[in-house]
Structures are given as C-alpha cells and as structure tokens.
N, C-alpha and C. Protein backbone atom coordinates (compact mmCIF):
# COMPACT_ATOMS: atom_id res chain seq x y z
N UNK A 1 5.14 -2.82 -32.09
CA UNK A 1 5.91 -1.72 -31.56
C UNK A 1 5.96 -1.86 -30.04
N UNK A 2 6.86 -1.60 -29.14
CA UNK A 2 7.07 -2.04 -28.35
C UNK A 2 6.82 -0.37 -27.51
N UNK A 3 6.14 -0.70 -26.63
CA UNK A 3 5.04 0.71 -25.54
C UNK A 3 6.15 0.85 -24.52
N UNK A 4 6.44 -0.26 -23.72
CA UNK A 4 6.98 -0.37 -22.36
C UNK A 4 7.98 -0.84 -22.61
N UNK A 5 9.21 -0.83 -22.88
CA UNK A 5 10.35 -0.94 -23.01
C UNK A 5 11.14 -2.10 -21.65
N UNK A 6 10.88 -1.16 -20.43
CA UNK A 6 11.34 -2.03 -19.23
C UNK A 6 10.84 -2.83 -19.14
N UNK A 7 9.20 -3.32 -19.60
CA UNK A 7 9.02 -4.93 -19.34
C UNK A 7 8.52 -5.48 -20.82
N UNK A 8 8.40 -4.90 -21.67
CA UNK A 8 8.62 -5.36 -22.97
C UNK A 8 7.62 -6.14 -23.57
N UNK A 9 6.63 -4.46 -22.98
CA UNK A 9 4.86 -4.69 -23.42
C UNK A 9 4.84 -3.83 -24.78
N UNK A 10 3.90 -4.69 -25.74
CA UNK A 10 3.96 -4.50 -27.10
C UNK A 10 2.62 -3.52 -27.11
N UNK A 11 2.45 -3.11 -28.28
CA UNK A 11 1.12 -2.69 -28.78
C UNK A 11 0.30 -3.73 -29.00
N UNK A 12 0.55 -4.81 -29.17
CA UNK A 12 -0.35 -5.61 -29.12
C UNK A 12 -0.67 -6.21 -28.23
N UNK A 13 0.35 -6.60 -26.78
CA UNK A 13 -0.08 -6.55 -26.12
C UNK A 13 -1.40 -6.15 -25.25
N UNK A 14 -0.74 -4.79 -25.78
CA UNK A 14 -2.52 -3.98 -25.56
C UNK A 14 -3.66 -3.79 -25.76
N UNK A 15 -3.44 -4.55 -27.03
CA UNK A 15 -4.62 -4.88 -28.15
C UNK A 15 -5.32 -5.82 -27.31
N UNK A 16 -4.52 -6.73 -27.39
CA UNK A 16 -5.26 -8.06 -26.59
C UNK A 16 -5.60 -8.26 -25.14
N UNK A 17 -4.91 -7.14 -24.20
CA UNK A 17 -5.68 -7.07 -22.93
C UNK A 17 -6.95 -6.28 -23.69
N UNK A 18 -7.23 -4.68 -23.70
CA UNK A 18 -8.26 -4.10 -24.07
C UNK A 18 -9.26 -5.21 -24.66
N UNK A 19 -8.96 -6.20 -25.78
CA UNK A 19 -9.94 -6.78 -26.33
C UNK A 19 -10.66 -7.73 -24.92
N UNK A 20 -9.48 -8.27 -24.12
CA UNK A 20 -10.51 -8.89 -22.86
C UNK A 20 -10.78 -8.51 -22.06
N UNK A 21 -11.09 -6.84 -22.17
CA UNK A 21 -11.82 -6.25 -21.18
C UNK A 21 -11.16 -5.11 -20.34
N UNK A 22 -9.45 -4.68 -20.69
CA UNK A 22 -9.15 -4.10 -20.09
C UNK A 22 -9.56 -2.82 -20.09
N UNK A 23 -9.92 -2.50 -19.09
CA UNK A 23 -10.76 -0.60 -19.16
C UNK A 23 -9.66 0.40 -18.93
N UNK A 24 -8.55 0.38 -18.16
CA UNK A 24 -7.84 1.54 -17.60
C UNK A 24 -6.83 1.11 -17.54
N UNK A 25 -5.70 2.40 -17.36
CA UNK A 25 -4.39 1.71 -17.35
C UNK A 25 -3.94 1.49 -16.10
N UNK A 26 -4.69 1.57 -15.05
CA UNK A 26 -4.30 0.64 -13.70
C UNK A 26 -3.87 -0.87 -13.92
N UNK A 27 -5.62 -1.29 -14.79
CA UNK A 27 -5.92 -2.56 -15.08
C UNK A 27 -4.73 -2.82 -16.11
N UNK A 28 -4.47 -2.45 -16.97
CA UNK A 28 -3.45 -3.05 -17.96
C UNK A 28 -1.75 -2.79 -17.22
N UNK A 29 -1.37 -2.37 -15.95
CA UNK A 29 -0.61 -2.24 -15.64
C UNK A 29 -0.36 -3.87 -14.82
N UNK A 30 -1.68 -4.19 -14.00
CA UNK A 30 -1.15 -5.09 -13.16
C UNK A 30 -1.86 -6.26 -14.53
N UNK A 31 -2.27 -6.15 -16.00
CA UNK A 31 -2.44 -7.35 -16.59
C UNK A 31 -1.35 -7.81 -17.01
N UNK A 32 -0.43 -6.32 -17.85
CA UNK A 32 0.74 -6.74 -18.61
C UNK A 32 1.99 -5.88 -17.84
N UNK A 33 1.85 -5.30 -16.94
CA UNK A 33 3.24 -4.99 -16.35
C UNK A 33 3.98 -3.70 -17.04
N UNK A 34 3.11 -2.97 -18.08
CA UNK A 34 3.04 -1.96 -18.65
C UNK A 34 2.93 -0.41 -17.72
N UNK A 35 4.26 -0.04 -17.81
CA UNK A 35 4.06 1.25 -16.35
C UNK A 35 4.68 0.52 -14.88
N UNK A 36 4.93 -0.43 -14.62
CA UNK A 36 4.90 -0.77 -13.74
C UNK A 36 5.99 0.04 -13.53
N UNK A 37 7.38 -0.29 -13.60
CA UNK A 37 8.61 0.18 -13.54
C UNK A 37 9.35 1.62 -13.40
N UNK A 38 9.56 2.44 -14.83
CA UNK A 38 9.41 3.94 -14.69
C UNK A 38 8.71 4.89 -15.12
N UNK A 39 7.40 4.32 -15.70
CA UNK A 39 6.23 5.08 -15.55
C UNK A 39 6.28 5.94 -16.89
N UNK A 40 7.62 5.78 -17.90
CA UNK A 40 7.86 6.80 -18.92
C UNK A 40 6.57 6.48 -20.10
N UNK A 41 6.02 5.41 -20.38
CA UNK A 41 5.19 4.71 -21.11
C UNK A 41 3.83 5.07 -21.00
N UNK A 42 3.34 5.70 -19.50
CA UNK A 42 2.10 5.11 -19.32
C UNK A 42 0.94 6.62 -19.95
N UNK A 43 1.89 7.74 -20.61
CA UNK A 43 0.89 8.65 -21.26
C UNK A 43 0.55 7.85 -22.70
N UNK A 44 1.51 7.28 -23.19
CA UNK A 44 1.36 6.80 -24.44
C UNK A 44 0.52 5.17 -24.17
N UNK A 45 0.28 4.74 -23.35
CA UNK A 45 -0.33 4.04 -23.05
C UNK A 45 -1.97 3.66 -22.93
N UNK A 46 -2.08 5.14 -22.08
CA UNK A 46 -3.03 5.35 -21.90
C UNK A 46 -4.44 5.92 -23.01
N UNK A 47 -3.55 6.65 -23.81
CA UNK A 47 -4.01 6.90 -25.07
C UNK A 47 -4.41 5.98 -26.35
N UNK A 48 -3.44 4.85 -26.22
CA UNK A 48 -3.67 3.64 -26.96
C UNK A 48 -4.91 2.94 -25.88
N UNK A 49 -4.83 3.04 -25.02
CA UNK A 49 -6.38 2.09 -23.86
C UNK A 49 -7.28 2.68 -24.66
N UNK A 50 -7.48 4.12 -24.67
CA UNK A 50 -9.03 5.04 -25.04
C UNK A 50 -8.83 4.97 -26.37
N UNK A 51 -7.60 4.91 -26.96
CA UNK A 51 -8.35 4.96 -28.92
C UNK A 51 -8.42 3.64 -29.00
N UNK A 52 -8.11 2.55 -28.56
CA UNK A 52 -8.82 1.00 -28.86
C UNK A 52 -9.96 0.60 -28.19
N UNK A 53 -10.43 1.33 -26.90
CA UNK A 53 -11.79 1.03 -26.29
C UNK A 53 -12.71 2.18 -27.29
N UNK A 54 -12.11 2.88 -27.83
CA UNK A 54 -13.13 3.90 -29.08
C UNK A 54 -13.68 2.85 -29.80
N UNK A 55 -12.83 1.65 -30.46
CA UNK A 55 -13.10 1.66 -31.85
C UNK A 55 -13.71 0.02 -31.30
N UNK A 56 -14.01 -0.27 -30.05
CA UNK A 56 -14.98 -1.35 -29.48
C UNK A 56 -16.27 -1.16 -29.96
N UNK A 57 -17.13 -2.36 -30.68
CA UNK A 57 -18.45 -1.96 -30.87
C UNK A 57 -19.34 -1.95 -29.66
N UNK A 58 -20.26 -1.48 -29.96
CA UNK A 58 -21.37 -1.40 -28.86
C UNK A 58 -21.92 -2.55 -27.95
N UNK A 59 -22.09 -2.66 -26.72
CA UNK A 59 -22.34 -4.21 -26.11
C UNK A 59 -23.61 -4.44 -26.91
N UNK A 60 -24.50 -3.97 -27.06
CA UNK A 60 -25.59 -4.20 -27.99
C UNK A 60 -25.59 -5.07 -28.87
N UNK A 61 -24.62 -4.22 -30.07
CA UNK A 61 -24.21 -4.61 -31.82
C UNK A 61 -23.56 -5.87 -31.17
N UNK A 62 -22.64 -6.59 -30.58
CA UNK A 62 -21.59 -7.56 -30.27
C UNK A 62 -22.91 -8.45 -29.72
N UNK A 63 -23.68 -8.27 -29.39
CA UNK A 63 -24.77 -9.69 -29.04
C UNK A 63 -25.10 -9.40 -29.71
N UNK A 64 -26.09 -8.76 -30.85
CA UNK A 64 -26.75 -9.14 -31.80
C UNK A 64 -25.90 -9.70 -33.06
N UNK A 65 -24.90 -9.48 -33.01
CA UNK A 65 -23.92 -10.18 -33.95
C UNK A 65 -23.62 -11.95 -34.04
C-alpha cells in the first residue's frame, strides 16, 4: 500500500526502514523521503513507525535468540 504518494513510499517500505532501526519519523523521512514533500502522509506514517516498533521484540529476547 502505498503511505506517501508524492515520493512513492510503500508500507513496506516502512517495514524495512523500522526493521533497520528506524525510530522516528524524522529518521524515516530523510531514509525514505516519506513526508518530505506535502506532509499529507506523515500522521499515517507515524502511526505505522509506533505500531511496527510495538511489535519489535525485546533487545534482550533478539540476542538470546
């Protein structure tokens, strides 16, 4: 599904910054260019950052794994 329309950042996109670490949507703005433009994206954006950094396991569980 496509988040950012003007630069034609996906949901998965987002998937896959968040998975390498992206914390905020500053950071996923200057990773994927998401928001950059007219900014209409970046509530729905931002909401997809925090429910996919939710469902991150614990730094703990991920080394003992």
């Amino acid at each position: 599904m496509y988040v950012c329309i003007c630069n034609g950042v996906t949901d998965r996109h987002i998937r896959e910054a968040v998975d390498n670490g992206c914390a905020s949507v500053s950071e996923l703005t200057m990773r994927t260019g998401c928001g950059a433009s007219c900014g209409s994206c970046l509530d729905m954006a931002a909401a997809m950052v925090a429910e996919m950094r939710a469902e991150l396991p614990l730094p703990i569980l991920a080394a003992a794994a």
